[in-house]
Every structure is written in structure tokens, then in C-alpha cells.
N, C-alpha and C. Protein backbone atom coordinates (compact mmCIF):
# COMPACT_ATOMS: atom_id res chain seq x y z
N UNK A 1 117.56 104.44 116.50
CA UNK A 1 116.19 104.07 116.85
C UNK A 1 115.80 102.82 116.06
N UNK A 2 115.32 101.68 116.69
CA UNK A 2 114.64 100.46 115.82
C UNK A 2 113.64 100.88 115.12
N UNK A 3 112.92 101.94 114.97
CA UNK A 3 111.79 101.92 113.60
C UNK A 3 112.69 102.53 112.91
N UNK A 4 113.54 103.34 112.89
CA UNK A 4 114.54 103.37 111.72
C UNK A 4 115.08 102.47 110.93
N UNK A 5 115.98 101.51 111.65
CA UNK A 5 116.60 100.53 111.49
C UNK A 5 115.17 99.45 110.44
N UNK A 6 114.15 99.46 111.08
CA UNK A 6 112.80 98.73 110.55
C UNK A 6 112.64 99.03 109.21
N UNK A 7 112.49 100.45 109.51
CA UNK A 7 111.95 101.07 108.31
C UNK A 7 112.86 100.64 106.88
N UNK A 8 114.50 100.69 107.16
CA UNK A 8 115.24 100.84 106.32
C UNK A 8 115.69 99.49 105.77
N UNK A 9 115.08 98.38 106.50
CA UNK A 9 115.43 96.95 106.12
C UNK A 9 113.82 96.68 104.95
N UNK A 10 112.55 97.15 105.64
CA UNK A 10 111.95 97.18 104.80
C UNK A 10 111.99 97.53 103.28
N UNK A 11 112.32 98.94 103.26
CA UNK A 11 112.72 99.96 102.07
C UNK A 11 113.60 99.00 101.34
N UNK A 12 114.60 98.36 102.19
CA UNK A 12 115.41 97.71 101.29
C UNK A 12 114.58 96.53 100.63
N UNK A 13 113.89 95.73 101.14
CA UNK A 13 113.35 94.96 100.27
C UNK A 13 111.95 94.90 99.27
N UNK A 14 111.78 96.27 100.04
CA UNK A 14 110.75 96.42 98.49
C UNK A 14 111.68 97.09 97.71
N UNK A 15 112.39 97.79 97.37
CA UNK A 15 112.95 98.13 96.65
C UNK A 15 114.16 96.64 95.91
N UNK A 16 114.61 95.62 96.36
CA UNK A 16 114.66 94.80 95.80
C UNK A 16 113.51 93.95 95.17
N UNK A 17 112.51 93.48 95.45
CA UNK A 17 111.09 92.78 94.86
C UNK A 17 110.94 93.70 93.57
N UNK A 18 111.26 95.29 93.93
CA UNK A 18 111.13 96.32 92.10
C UNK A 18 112.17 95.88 91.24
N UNK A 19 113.10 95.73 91.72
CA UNK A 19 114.50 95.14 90.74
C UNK A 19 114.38 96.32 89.91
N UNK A 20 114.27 97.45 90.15
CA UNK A 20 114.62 98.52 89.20
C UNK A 20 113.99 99.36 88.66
N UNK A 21 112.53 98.56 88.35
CA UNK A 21 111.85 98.82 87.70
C UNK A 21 111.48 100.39 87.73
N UNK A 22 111.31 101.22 86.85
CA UNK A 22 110.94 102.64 86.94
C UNK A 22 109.49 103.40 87.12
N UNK A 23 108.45 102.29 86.99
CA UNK A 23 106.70 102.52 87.34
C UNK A 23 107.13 102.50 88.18
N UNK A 24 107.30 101.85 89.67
CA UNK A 24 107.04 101.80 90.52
C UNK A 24 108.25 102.32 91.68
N UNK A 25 107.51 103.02 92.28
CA UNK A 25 108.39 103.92 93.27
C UNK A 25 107.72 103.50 94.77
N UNK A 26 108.90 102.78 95.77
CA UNK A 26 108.64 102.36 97.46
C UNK A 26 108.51 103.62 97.95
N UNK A 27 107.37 103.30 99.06
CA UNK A 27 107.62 104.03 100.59
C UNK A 27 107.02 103.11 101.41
N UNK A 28 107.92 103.94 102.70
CA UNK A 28 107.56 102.94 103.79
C UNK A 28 107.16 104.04 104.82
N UNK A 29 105.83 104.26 105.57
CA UNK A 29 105.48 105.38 106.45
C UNK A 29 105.13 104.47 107.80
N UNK A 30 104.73 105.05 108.65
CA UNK A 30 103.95 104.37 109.82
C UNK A 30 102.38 105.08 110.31
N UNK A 31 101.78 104.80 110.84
CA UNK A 31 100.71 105.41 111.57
C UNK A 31 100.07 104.32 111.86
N UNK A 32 98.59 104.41 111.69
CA UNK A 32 97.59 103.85 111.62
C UNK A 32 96.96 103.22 110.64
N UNK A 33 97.22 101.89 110.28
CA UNK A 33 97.39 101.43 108.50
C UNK A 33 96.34 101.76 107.57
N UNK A 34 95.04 101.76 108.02
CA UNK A 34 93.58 102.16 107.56
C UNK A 34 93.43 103.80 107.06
N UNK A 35 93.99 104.33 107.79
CA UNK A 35 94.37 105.83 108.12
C UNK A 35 95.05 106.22 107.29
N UNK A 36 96.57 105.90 107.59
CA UNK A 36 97.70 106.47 106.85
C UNK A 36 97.99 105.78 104.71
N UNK A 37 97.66 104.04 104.86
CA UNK A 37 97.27 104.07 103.34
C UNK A 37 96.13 104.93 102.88
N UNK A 38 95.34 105.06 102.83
CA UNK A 38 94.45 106.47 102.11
C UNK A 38 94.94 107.61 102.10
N UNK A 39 95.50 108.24 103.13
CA UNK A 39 96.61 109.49 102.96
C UNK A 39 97.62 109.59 101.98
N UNK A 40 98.32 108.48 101.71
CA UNK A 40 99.42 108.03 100.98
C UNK A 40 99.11 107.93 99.80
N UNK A 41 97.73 107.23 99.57
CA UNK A 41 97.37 107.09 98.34
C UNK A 41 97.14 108.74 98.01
N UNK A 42 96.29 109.26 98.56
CA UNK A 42 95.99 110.82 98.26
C UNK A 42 96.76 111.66 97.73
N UNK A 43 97.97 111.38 98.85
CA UNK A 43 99.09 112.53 98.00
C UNK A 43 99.71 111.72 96.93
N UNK A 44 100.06 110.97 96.21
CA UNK A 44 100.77 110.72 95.64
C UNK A 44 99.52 110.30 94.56
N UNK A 45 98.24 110.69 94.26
CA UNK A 45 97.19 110.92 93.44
C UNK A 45 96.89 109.03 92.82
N UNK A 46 97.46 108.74 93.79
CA UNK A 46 96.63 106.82 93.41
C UNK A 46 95.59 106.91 92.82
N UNK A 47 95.21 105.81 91.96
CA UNK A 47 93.53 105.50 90.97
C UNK A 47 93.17 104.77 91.56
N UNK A 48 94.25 103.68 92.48
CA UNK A 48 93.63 102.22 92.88
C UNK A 48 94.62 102.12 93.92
N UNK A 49 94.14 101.24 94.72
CA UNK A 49 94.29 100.88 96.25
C UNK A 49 94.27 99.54 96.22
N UNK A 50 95.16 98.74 96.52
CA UNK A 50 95.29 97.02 96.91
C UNK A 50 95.22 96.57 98.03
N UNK A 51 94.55 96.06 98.59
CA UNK A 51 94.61 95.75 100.09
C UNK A 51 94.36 94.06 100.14
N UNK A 52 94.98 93.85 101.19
CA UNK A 52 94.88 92.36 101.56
C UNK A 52 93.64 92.23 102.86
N UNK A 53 92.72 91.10 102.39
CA UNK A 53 91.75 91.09 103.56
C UNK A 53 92.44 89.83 104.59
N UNK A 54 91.58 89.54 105.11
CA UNK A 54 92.08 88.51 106.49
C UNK A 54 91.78 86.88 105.69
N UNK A 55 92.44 86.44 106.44
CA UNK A 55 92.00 84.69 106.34
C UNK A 55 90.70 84.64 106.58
N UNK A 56 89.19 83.48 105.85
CA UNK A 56 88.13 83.86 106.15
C UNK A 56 87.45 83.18 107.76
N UNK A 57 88.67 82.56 108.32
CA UNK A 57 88.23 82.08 109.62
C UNK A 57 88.70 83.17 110.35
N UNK A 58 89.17 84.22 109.78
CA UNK A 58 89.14 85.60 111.06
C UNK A 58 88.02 85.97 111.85
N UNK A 59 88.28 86.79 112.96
CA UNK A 59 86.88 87.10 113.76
C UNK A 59 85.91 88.27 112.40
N UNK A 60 86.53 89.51 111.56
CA UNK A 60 85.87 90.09 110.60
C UNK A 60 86.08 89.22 109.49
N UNK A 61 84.90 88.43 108.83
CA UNK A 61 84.74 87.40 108.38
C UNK A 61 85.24 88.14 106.77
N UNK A 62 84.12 88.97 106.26
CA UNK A 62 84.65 89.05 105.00
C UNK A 62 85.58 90.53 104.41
N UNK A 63 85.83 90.95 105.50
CA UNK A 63 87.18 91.98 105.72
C UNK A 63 88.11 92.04 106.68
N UNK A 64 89.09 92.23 106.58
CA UNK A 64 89.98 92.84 107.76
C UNK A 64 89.55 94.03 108.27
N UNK A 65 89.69 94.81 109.58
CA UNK A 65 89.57 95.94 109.77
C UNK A 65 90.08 96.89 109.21
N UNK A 66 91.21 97.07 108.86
CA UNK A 66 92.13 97.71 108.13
C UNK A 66 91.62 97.69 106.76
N UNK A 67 91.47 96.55 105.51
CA UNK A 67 91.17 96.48 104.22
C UNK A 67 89.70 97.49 104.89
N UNK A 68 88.85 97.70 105.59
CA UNK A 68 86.89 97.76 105.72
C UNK A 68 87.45 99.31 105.82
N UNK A 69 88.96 100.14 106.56
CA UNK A 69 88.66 101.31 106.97
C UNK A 69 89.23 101.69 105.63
N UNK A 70 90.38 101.05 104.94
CA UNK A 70 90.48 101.81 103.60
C UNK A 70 89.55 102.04 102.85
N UNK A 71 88.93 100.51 102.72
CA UNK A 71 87.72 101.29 101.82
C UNK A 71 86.41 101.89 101.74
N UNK A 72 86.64 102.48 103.51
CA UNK A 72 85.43 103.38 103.60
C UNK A 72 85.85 104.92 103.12
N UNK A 73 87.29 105.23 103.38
CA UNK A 73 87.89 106.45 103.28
C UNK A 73 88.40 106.54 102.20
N UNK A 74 88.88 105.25 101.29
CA UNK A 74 89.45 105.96 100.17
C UNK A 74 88.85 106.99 99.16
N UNK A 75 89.87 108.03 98.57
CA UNK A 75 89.09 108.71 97.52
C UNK A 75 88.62 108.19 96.16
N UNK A 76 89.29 106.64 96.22
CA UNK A 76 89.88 106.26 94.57
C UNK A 76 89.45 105.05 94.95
N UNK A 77 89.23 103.82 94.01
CA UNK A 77 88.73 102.48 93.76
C UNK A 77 89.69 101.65 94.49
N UNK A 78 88.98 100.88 95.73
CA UNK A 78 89.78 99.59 96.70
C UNK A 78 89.55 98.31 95.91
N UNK A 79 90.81 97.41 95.29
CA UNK A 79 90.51 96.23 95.26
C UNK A 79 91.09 95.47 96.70
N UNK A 80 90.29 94.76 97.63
CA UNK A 80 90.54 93.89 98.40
C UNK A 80 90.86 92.54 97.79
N UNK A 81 91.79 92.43 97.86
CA UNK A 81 92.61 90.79 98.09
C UNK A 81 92.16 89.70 99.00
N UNK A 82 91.60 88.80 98.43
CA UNK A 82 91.69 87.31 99.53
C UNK A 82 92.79 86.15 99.30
């Protein structure tokens, strides 16, 4: 299946960008990105949430849709990225 194949080229390169490192542990899930990062964060008991917002000539000027649904749902503190 190609989201396998996806999934596992991904995995591979975050797990190279860690170079080893032992804080930090990859996953790679799918769903609904707004949705499924807050889930992810949940179980695995996140403090903080990083999200990237949009370029500011996007149509949602000072969020992405995605960065606006994480941080309506998260349980834990969103920093949005510009």
C-alpha cells in the first residue's frame, strides 16, 4: 500500500533529523491533522504543542485552519509558528 510505503519514508527521516537523540521519540499517524495532533499529543501526555501557521498572504490570515483547530482542542499550551 503507498501510505505505507509514505509513512515509512517519512519515519525514516524524522528519525534521521533525531540523529539518535534519546528525548525525542517519532511518530507518524494519519487522520485529520487538527484532530488527530491533539489526540497524539493526549496520549503520549504532551505540555506543549508546535504548530506551524500559514504564510500571512493565506486566505486564514493570522492562522492556518489546522494550527486555529489545534488550538481550540488542545488540552495543553499551543505555540503557533510563523
Amino acid at each position: 500500500k503507498s501510505e505505507n510505503h509514505l509513512t515509512a519514508k517519512i519515519m525514516a527521516r524524522l528519525e534521521a533529523v533525531a540523529a539518535g537523540a534519546v528525548d525525542i521519540d517519532c511518530k507518524v499517524t494519519t487522520g485529520k491533522p487538527g484532530v488527530r495532533i491533539t489526540e497524539v499529543a493526549r496520549e503520549i501526555g504532551a505540555d506543549l504543542i508546535i504548530v506551524g501557521a500559514h504564510h500571512p498572504s493565506a486566505v486564514d490570515y493570522f492562522m492556518g485552519s489546522t494550527a486555529a483547530r489545534v488550538a481550540r482542542r488542545a488540552h495543553c499550551s499551543v505555540l503557533v509558528q510563523r
